[in-house]
PDB file of N, CA and C in Angstrom:
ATOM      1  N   UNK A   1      25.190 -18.176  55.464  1.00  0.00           N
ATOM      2  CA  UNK A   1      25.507 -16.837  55.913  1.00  0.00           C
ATOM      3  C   UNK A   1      24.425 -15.891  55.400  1.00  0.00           C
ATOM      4  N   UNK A   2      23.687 -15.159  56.333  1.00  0.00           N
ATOM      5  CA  UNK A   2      22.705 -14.161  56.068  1.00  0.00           C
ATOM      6  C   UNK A   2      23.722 -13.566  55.402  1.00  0.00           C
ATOM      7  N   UNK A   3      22.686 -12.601  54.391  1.00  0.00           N
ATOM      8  CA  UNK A   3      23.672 -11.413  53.683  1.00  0.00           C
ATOM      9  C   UNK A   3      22.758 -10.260  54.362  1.00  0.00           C
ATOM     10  N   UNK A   4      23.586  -8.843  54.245  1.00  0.00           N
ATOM     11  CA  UNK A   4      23.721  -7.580  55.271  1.00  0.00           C
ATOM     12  C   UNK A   4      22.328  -6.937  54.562  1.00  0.00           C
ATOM     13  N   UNK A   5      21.615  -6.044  55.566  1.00  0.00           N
ATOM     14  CA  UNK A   5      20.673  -5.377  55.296  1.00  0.00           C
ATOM     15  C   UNK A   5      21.162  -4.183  54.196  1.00  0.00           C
ATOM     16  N   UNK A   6      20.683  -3.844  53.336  1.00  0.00           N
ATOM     17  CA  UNK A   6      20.993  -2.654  52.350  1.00  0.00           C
ATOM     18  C   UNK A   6      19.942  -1.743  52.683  1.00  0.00           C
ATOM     19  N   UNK A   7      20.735  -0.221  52.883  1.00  0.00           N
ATOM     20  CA  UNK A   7      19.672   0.983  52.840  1.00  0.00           C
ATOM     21  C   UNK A   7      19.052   1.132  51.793  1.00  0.00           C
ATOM     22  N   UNK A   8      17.658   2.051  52.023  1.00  0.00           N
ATOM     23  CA  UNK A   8      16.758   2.119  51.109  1.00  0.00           C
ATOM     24  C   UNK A   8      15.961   3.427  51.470  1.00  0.00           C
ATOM     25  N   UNK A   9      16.262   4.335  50.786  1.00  0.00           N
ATOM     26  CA  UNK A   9      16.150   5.913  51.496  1.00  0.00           C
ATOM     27  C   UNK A   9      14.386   6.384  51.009  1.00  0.00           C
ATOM     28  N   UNK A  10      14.020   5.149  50.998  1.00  0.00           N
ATOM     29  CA  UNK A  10      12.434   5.103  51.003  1.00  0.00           C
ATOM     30  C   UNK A  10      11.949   4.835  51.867  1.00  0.00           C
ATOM     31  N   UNK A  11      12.542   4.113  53.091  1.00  0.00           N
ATOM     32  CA  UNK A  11      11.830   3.269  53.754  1.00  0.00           C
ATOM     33  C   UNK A  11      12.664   4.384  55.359  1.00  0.00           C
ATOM     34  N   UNK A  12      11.716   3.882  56.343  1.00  0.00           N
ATOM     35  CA  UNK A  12      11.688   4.553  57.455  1.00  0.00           C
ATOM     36  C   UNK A  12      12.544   3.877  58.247  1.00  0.00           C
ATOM     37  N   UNK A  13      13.754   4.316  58.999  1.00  0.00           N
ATOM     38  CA  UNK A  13      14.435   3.872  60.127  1.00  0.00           C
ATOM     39  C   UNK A  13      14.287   4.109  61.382  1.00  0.00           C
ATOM     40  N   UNK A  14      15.125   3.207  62.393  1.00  0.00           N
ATOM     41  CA  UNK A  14      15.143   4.076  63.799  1.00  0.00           C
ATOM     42  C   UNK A  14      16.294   3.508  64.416  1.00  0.00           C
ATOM     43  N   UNK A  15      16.551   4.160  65.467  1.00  0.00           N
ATOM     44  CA  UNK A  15      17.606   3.771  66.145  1.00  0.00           C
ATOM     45  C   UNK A  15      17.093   4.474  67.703  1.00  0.00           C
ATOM     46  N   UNK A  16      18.437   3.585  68.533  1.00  0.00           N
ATOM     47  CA  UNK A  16      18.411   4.389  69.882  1.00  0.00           C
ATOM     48  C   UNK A  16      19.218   5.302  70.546  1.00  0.00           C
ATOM     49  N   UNK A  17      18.467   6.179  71.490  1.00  0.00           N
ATOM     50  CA  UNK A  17      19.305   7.661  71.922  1.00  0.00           C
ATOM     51  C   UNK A  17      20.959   7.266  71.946  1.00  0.00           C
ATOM     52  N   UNK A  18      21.154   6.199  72.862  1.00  0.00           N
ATOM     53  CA  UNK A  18      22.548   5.553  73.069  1.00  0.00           C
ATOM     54  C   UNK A  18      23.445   5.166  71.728  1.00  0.00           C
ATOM     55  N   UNK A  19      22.740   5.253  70.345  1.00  0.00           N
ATOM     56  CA  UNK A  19      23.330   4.601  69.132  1.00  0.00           C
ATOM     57  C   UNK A  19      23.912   5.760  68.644  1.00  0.00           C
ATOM     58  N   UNK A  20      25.657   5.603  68.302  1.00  0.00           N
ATOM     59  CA  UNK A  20      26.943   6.175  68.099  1.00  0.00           C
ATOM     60  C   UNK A  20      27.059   6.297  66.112  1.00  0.00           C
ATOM     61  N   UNK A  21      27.345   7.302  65.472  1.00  0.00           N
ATOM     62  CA  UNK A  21      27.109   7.320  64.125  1.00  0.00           C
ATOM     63  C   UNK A  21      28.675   7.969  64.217  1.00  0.00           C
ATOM     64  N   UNK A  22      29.822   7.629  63.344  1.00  0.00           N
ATOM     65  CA  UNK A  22      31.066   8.366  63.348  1.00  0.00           C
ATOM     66  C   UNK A  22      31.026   8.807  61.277  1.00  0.00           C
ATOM     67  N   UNK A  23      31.642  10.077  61.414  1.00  0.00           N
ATOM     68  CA  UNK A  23      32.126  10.725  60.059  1.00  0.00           C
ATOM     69  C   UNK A  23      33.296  11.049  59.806  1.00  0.00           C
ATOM     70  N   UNK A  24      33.638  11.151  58.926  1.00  0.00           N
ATOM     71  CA  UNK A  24      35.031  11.819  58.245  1.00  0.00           C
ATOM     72  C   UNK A  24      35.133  13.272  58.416  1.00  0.00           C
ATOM     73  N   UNK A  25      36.126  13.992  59.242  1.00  0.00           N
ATOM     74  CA  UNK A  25      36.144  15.188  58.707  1.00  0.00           C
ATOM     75  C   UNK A  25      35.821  15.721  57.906  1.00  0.00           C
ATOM     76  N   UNK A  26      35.777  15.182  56.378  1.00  0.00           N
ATOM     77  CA  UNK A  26      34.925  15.840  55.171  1.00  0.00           C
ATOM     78  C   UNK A  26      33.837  15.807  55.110  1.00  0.00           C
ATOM     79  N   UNK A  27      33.233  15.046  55.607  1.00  0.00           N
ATOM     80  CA  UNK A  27      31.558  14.854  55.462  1.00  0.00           C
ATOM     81  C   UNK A  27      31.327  15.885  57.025  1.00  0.00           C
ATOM     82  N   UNK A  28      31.921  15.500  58.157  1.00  0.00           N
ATOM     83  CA  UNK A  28      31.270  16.982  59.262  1.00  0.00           C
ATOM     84  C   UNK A  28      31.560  18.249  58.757  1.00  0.00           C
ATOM     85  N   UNK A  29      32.857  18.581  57.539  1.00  0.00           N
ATOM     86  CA  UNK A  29      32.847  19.740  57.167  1.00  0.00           C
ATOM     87  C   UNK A  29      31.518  20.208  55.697  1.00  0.00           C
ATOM     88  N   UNK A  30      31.423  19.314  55.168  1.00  0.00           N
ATOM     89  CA  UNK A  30      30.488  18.979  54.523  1.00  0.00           C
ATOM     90  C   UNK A  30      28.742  19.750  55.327  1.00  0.00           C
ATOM     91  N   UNK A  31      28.431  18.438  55.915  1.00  0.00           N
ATOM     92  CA  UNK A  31      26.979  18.966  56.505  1.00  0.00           C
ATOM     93  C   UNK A  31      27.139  20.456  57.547  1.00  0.00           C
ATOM     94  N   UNK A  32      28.300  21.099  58.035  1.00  0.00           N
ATOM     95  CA  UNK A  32      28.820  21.853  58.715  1.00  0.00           C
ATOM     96  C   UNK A  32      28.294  23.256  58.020  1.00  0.00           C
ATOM     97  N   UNK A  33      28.663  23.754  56.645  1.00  0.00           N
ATOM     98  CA  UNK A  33      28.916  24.070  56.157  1.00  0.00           C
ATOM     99  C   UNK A  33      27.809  24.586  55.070  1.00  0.00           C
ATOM    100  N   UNK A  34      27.011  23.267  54.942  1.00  0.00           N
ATOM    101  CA  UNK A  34      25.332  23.120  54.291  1.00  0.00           C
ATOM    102  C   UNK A  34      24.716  24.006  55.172  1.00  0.00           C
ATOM    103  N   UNK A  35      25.019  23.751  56.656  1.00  0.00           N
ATOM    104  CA  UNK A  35      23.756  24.145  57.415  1.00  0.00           C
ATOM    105  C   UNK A  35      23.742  25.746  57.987  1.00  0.00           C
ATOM    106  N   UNK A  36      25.227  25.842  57.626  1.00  0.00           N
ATOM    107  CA  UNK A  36      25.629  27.319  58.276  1.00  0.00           C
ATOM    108  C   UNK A  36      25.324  28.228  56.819  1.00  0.00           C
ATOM    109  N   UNK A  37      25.892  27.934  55.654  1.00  0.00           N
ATOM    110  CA  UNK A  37      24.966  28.339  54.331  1.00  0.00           C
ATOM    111  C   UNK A  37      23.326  28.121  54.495  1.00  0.00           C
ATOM    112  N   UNK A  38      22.632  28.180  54.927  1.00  0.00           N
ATOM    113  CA  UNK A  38      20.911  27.488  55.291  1.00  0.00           C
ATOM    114  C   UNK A  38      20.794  28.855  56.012  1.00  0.00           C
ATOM    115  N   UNK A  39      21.523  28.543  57.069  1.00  0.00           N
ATOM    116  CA  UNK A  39      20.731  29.166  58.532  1.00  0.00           C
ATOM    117  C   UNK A  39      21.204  31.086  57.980  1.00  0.00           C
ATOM    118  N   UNK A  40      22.404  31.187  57.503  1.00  0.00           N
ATOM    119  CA  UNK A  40      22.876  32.428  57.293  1.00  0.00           C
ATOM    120  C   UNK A  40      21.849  33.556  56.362  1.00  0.00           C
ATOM    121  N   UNK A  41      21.000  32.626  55.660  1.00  0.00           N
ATOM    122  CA  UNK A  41      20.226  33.352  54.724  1.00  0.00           C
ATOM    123  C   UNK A  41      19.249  34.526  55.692  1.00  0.00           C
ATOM    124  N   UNK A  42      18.392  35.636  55.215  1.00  0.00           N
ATOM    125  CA  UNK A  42      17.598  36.386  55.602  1.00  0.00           C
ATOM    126  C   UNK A  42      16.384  35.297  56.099  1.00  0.00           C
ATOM    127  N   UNK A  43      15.705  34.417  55.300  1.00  0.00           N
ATOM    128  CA  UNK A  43      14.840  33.557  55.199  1.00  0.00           C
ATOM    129  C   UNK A  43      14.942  32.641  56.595  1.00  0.00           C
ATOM    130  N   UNK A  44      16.024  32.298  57.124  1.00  0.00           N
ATOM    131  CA  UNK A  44      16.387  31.458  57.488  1.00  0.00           C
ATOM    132  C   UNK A  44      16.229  32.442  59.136  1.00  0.00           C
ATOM    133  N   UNK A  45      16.735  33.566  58.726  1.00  0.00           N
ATOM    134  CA  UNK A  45      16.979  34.126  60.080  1.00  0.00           C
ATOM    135  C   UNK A  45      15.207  34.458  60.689  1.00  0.00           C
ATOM    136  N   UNK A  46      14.229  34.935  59.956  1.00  0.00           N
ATOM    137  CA  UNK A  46      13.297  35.073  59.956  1.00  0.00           C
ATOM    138  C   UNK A  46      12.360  33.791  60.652  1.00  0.00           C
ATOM    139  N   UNK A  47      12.904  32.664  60.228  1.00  0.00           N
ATOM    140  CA  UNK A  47      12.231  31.437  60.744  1.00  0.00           C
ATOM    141  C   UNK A  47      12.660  31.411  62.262  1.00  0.00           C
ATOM    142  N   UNK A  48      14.007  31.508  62.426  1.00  0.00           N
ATOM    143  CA  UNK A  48      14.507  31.165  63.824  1.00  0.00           C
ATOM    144  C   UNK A  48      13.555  32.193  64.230  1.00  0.00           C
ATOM    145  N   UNK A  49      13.874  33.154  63.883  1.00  0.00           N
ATOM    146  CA  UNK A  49      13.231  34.464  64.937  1.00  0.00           C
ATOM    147  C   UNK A  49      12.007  33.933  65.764  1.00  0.00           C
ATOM    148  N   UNK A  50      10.863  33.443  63.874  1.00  0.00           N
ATOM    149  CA  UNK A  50       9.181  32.854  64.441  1.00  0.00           C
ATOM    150  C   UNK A  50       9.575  31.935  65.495  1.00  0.00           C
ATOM    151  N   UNK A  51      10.610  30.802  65.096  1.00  0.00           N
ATOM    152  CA  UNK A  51      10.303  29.847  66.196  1.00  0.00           C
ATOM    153  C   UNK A  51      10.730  30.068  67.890  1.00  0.00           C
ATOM    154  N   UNK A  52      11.437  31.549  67.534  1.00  0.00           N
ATOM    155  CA  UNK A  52      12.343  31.795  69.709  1.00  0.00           C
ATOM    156  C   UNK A  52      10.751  32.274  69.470  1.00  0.00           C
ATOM    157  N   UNK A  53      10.332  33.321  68.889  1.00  0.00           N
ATOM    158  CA  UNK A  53       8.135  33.773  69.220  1.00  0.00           C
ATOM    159  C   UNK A  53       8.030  32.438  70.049  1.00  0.00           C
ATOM    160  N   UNK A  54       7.806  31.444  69.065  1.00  0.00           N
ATOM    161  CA  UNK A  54       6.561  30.582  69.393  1.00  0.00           C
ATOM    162  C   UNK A  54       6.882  29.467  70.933  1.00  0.00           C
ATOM    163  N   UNK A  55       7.971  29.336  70.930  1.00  0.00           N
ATOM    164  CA  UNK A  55       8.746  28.861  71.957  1.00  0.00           C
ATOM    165  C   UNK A  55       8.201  29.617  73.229  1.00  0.00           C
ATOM    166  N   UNK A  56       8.732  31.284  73.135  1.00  0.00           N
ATOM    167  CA  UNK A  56       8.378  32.273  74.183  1.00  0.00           C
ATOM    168  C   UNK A  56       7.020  31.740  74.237  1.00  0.00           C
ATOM    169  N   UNK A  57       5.810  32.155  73.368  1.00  0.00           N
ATOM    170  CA  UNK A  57       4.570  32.084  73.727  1.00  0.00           C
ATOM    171  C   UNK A  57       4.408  31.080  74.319  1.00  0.00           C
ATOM    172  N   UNK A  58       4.754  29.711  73.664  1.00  0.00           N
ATOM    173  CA  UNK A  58       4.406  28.735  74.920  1.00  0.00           C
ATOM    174  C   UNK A  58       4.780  28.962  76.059  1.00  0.00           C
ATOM    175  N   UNK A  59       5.410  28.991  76.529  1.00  0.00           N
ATOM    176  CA  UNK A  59       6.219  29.611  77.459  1.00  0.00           C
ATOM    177  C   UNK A  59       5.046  30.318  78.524  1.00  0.00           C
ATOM    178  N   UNK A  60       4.898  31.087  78.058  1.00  0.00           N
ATOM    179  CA  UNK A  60       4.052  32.278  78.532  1.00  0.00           C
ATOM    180  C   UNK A  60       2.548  31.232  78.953  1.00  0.00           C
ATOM    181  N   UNK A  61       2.189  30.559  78.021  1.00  0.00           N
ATOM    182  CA  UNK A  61       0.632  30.030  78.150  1.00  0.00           C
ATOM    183  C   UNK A  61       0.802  28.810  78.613  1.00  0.00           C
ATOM    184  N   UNK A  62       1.977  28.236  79.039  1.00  0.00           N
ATOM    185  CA  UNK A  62       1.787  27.140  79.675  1.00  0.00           C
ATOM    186  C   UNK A  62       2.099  27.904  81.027  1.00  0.00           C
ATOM    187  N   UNK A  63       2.407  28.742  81.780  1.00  0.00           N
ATOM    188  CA  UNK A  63       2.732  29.241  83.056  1.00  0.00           C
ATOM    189  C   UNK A  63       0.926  29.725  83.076  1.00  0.00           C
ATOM    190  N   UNK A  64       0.148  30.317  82.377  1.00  0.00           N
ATOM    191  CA  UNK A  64      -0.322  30.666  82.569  1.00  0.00           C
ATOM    192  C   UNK A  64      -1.889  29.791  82.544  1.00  0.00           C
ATOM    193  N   UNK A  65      -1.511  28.698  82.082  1.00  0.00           N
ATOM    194  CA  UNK A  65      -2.389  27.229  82.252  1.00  0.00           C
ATOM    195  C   UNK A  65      -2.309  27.149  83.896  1.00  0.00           C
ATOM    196  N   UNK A  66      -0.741  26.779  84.234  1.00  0.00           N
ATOM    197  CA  UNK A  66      -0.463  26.539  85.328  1.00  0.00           C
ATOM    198  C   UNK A  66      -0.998  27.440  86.785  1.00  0.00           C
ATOM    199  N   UNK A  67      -1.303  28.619  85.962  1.00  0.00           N
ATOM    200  CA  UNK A  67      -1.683  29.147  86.900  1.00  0.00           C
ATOM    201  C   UNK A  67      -2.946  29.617  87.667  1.00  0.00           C
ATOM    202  N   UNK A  68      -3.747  28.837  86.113  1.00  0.00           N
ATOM    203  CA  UNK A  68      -5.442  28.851  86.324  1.00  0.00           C
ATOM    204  C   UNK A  68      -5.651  30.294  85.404  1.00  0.00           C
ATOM    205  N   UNK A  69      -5.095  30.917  84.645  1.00  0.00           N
ATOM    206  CA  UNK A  69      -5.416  32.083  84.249  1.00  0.00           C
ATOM    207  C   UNK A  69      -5.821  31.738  82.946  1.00  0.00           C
ATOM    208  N   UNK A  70      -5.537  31.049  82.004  1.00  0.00           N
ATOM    209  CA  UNK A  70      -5.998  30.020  81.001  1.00  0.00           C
ATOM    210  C   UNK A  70      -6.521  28.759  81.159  1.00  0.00           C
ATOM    211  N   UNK A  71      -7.650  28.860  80.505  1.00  0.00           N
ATOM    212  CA  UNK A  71      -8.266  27.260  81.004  1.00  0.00           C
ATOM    213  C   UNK A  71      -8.619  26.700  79.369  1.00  0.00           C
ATOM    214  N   UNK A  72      -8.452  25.310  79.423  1.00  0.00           N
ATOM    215  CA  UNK A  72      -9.216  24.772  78.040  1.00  0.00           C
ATOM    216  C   UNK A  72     -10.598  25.071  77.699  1.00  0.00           C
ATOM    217  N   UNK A  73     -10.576  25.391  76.673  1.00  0.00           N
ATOM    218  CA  UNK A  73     -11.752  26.091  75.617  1.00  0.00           C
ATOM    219  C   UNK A  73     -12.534  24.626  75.435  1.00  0.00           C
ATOM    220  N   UNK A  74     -13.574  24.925  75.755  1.00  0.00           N
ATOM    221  CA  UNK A  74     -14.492  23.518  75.375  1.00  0.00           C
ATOM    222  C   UNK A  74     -14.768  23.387  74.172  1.00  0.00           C
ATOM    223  N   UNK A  75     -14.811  21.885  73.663  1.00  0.00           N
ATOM    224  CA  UNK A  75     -15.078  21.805  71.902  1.00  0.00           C
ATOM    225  C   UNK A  75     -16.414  22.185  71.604  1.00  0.00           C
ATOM    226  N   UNK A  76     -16.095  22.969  70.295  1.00  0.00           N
ATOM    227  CA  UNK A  76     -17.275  23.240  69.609  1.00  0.00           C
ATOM    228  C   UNK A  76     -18.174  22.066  68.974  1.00  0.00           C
ATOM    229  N   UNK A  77     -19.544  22.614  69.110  1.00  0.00           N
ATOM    230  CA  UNK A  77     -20.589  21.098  69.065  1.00  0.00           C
ATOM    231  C   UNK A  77     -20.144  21.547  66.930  1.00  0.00           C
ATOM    232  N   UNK A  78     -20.145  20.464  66.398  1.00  0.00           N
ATOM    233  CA  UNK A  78     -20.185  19.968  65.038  1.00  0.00           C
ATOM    234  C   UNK A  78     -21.456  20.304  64.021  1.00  0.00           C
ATOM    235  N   UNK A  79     -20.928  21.346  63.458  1.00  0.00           N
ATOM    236  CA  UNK A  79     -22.231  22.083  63.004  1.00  0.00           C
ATOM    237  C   UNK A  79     -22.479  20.875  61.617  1.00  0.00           C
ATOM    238  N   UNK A  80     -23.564  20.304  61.682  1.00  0.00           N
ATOM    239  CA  UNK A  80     -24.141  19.578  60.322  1.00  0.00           C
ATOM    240  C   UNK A  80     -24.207  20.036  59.028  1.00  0.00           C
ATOM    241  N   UNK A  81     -24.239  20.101  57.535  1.00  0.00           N
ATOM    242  CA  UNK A  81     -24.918  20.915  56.821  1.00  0.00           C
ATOM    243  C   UNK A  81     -25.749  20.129  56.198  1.00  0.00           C
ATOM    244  N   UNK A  82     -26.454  20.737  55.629  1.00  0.00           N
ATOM    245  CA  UNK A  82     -27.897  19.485  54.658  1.00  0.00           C
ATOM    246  C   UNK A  82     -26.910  19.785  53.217  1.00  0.00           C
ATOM    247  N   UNK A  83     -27.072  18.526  52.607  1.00  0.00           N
ATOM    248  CA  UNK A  83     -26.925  18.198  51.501  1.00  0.00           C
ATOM    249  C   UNK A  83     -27.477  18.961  50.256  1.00  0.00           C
ATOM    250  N   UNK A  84     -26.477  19.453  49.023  1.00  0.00           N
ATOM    251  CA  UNK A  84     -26.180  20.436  48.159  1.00  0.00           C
ATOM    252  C   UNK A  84     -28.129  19.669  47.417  1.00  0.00           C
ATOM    253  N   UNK A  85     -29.095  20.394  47.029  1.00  0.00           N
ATOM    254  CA  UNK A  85     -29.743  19.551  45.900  1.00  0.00           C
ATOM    255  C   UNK A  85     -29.549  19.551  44.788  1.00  0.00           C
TER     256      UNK A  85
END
């Protein structure tokens, strides 16, 4: 009899979109509760804010890719330097 894989919160997992995880009422009130204490802070509200920005801006510059009004910036040639003597 194989014996069962043991977690190891070092090591990297994965799973698939379709894969089902169930909790205890205490533990969803638990992480529930963490995250609404998190998000409620000033700090917290400030981040959401940046990220609806950065969201919008994409937003904005991918319509405007689309529309030929932004085009990709060609790479800059790799400036060399000479060596410190």
């Amino acid at each position: 009899m194989s014996e069962k894989p043991k977690f190891d919160p070092t090591k990297r997992y994965t799973w698939g979109p379709q894969d089902q995880f169930t909790m205890s009422g205490e533990q969803f009130g638990l992480i529930l509760n963490a995250l609404r204490g998190v998000i409620s802070t000033p700090e917290a509200s400030r981040i959401l804010l940046a990220a609806e920005a950065a969201n919008t801006i994409d937003s904005i510059m991918a319509k405007a890719v689309e529309d030929g009004i932004v085009v990709e910036a060609p790479e800059e040639p790799q400036l060399h330097t000479l060596p410190k003597e």
